[in-house]
C-alpha atoms as a PDB file:
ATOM      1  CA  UNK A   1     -74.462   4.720 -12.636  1.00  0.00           C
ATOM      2  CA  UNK A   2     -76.825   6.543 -10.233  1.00  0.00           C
ATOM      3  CA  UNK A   3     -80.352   6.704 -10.744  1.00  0.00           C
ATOM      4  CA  UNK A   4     -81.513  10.192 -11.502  1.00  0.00           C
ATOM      5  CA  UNK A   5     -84.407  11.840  -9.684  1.00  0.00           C
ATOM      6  CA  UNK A   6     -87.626  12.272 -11.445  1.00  0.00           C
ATOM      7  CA  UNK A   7     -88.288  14.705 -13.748  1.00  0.00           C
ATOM      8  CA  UNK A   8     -90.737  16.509 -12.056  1.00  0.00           C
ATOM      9  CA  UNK A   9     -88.727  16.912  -8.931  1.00  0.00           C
ATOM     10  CA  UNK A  10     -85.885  18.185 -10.924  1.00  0.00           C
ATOM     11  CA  UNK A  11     -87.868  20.647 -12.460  1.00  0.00           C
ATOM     12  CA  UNK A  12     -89.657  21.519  -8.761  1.00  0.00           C
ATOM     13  CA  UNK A  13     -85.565  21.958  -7.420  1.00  0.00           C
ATOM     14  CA  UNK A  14     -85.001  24.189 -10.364  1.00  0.00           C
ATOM     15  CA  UNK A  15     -88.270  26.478  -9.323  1.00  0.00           C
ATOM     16  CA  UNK A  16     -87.388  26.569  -6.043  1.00  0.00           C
ATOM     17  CA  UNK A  17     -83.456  27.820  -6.280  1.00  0.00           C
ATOM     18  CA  UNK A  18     -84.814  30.504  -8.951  1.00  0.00           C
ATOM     19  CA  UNK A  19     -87.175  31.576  -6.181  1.00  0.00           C
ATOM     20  CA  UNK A  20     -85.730  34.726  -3.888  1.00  0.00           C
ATOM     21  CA  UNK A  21     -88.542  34.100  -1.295  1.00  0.00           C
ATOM     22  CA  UNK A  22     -88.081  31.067  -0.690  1.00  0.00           C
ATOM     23  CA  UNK A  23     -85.445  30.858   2.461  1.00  0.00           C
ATOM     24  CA  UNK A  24     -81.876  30.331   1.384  1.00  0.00           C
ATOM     25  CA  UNK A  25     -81.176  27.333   3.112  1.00  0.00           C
ATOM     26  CA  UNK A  26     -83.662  25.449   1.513  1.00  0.00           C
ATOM     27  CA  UNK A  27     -82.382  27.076  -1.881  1.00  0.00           C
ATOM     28  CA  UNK A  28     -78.511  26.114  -0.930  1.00  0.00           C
ATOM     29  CA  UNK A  29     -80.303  22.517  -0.018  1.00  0.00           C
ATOM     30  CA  UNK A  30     -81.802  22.042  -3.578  1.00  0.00           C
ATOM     31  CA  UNK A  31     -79.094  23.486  -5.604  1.00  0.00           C
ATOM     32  CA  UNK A  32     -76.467  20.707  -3.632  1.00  0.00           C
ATOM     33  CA  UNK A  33     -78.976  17.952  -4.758  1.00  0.00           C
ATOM     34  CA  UNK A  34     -78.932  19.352  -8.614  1.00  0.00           C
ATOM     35  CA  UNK A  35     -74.739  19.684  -8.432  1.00  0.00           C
ATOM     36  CA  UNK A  36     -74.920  16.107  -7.398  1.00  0.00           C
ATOM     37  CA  UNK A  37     -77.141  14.391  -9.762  1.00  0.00           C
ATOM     38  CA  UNK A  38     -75.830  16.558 -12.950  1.00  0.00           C
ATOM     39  CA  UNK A  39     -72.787  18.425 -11.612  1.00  0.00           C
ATOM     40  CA  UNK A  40     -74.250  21.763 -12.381  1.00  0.00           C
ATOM     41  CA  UNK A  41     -77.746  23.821 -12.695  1.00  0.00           C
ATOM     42  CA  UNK A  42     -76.964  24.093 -16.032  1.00  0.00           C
ATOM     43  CA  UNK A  43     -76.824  20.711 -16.985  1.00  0.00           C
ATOM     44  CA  UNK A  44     -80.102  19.863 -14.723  1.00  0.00           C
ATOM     45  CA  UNK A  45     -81.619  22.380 -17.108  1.00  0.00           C
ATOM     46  CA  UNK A  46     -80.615  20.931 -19.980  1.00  0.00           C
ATOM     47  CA  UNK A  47     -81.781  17.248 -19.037  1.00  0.00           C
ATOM     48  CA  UNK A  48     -84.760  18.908 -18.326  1.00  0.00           C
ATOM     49  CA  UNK A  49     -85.301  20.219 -21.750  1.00  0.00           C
ATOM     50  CA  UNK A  50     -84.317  17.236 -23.487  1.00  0.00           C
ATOM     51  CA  UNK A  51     -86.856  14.952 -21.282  1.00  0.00           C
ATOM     52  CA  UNK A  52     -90.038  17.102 -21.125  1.00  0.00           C
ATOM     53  CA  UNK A  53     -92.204  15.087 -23.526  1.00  0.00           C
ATOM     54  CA  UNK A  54     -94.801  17.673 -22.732  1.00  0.00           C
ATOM     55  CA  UNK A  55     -92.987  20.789 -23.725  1.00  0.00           C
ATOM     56  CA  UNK A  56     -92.008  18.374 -27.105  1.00  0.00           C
ATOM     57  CA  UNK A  57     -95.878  17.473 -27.436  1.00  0.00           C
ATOM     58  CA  UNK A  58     -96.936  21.101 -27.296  1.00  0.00           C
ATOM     59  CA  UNK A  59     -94.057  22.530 -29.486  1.00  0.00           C
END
């Protein structure tokens, strides 16, 4: 099994596909390295949710 990215980096990739100004290369760039670690955006999302001990902490 691979070892996934940090959180905060995976949350930093999500920003910066969601962000239209941000040129589209670098977009297409970041939303290959979230397909590869968790097969979808989706699923980086939800990994994500379920690992943000902050967002659980403030909740």
């Amino acid at each position: 099994m691979q070892e996934l990215p940090p959180l905060t980096l995976v949350k930093t990739w999500l920003e910066v596909v969601q962000q239209l100004e941000i040129p589209i290369t670098i977009r297409e760039k970041r939303r290959k390295l979230l397909t590869y670690y968790f097969g979808s955006i989706e699923q980086a999302k939800r990994y994500v949710q379920e690992n943000d001990d902050y967002r659980k902490l403030v909740s």
